[in-house]
Every structure is written in structure tokens, then in C-alpha cells.
C-alpha atoms as a PDB file:
ATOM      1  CA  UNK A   1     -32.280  41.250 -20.738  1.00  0.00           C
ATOM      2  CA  UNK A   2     -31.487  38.939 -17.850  1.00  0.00           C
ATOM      3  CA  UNK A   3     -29.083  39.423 -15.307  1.00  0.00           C
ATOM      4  CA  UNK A   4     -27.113  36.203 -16.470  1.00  0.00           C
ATOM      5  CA  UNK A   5     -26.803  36.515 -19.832  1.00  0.00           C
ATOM      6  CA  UNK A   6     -25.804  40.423 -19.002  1.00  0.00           C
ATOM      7  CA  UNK A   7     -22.810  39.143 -16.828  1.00  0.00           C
ATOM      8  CA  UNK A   8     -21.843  36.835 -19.773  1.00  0.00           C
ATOM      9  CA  UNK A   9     -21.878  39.865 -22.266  1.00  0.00           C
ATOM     10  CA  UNK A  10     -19.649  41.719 -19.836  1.00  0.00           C
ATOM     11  CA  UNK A  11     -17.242  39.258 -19.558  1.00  0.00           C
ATOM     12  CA  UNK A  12     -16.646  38.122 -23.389  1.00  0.00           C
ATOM     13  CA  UNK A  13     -16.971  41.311 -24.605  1.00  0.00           C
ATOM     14  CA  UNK A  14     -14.288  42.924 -21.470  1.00  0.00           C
ATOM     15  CA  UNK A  15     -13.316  40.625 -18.912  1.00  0.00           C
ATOM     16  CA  UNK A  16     -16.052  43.096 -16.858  1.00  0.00           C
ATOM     17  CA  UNK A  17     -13.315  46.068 -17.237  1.00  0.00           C
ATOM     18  CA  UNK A  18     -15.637  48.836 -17.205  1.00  0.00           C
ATOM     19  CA  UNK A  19     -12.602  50.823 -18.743  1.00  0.00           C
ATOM     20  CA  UNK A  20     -11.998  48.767 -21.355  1.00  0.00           C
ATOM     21  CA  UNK A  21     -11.364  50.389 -25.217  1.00  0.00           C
ATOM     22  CA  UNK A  22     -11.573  48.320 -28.039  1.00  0.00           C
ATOM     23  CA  UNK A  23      -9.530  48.567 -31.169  1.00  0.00           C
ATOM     24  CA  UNK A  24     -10.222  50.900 -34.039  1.00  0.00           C
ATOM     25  CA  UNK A  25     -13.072  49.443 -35.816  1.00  0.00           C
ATOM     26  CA  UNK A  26     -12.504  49.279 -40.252  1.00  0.00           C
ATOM     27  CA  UNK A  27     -14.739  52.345 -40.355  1.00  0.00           C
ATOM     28  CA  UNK A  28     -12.767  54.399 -37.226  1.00  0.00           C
ATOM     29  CA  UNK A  29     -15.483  53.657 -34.900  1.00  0.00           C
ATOM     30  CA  UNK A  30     -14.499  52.478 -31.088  1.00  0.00           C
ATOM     31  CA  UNK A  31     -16.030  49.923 -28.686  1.00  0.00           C
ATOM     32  CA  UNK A  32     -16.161  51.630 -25.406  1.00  0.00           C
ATOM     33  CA  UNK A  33     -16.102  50.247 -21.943  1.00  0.00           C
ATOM     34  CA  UNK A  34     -18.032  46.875 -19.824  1.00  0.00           C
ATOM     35  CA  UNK A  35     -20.274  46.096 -22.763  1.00  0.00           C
ATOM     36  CA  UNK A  36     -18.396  47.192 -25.690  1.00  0.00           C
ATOM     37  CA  UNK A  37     -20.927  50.210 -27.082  1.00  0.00           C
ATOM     38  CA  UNK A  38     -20.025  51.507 -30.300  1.00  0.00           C
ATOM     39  CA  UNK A  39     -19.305  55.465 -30.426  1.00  0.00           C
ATOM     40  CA  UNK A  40     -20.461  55.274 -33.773  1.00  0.00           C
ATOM     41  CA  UNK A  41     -24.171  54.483 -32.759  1.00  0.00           C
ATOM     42  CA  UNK A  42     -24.680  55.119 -29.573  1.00  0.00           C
ATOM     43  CA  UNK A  43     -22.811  58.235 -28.075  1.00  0.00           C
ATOM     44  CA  UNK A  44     -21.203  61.184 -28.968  1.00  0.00           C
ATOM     45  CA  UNK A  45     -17.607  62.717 -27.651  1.00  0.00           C
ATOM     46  CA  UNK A  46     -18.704  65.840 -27.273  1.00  0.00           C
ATOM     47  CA  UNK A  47     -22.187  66.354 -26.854  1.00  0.00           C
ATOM     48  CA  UNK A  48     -25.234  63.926 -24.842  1.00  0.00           C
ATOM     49  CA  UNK A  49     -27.734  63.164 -27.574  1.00  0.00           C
ATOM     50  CA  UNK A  50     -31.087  61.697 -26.862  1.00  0.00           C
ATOM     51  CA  UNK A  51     -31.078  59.753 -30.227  1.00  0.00           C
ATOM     52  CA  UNK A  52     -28.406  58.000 -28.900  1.00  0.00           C
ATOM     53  CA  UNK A  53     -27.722  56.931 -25.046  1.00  0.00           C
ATOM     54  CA  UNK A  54     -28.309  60.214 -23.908  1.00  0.00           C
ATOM     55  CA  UNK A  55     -24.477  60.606 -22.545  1.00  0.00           C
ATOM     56  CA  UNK A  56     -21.524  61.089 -23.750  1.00  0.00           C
ATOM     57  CA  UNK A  57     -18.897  58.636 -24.746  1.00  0.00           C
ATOM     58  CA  UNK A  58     -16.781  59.071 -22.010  1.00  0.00           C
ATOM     59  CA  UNK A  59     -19.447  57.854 -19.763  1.00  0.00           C
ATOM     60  CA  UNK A  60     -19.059  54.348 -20.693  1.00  0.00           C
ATOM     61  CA  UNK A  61     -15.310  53.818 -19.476  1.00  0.00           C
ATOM     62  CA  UNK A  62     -15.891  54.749 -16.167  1.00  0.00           C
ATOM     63  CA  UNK A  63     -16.462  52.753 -13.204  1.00  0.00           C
ATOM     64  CA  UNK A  64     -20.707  54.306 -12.532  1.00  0.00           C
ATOM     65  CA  UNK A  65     -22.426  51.222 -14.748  1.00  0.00           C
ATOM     66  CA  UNK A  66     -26.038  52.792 -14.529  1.00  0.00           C
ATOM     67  CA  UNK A  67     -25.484  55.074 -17.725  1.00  0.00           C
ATOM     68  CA  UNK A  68     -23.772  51.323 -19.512  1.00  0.00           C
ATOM     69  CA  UNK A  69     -26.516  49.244 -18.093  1.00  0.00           C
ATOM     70  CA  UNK A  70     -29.524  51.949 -19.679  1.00  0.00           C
ATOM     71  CA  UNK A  71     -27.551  52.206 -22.732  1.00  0.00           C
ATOM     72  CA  UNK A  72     -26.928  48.373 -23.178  1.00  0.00           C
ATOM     73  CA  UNK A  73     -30.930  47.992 -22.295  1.00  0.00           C
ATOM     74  CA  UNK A  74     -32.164  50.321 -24.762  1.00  0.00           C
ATOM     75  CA  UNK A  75     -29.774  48.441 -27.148  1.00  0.00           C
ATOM     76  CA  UNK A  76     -30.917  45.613 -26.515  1.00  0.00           C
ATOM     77  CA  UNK A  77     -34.570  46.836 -27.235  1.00  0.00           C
ATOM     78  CA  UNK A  78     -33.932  48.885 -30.390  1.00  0.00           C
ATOM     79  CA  UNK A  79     -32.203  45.331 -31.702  1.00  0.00           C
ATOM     80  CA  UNK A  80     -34.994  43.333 -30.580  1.00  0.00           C
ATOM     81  CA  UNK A  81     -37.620  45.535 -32.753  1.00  0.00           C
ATOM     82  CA  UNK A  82     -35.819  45.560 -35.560  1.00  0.00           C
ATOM     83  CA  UNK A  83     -34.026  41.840 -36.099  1.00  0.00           C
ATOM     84  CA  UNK A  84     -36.358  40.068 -33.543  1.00  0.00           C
ATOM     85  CA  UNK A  85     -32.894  39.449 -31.302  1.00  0.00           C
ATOM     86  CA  UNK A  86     -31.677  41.622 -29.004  1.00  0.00           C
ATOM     87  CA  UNK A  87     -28.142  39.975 -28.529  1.00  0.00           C
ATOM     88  CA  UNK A  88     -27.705  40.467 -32.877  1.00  0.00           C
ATOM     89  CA  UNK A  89     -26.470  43.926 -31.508  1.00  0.00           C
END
């Protein structure tokens, strides 16, 4: 992902509020933090789990981006494999 159209995610999807916590999704899920990354897919309350990000949930509204910005990467990866667009995430 390029460093541009990361800064443009940021901002639509927070206003770059690494703190940020989205409303309750239909199926209870949450959007968490600078990019917006789903508890439901992608991290666990409770527990780090390497089939997801590899921290836990928490770790995405706090103000260290390096766990968001791997997370959001390997995102952006997974997407690309499977729907041939990484920003269809």
C-alpha cells in the first residue's frame, strides 16, 4: 500500500484519531481505531491470535501505529489475494 493512499484511508475512515471507535456494526462487530479494523476479523479482546493481527483489540486505539500499520498491511494483502483489490477491505 502506498503511503498516500494510507493517509487518505486514515483520514475518511477517522479523521487520523488513532482512538477512534466506530459504531456497533448490524452483526455487533466494532471498527477500532486510525484505520477502522474490524474486531470481528482481525483481533480478539482477550487473547493475541496469529490468524488474526497477532494483537489484541485494544491495540488498535492507542496512539503506537506499528501494530495498526502491520495489521492494515496484512489486510490489505489477504484482500488483494482474494478479490484482486486490496482497498475492497
Amino acid at each position: 500500500m502506498e503511503t498516500l493512499s494510507g493517509l487518505c484511508l486514515a483520514y475518511h475512515e477517522s479523521q487520523y484519531n488513532s482512538s477512534a471507535l466506530g459504531t456497533s456494526n448490524p452483526d455487533g462487530s466494532r471498527d477500532l481505531g486510525l484505520f477502522q479494523i474490524s474486531d470481528k476479523w482481525w483481533c480478539l479482546w482477550d487473547k493475541a491470535s496469529i490468524t488474526t493481527c497477532d494483537v489484541t483489540c485494544d491495540k488498535f486505539l492507542d496512539e503506537d501505529l506499528a501494530d495498526d500499520i502491520r495489521c492494515v498491511k496484512k489486510i490489505f494483502k489477504e484482500h488483494k489475494k482474494l478479490q484482486g483489490n486490496g482497498f475492497e477491505a
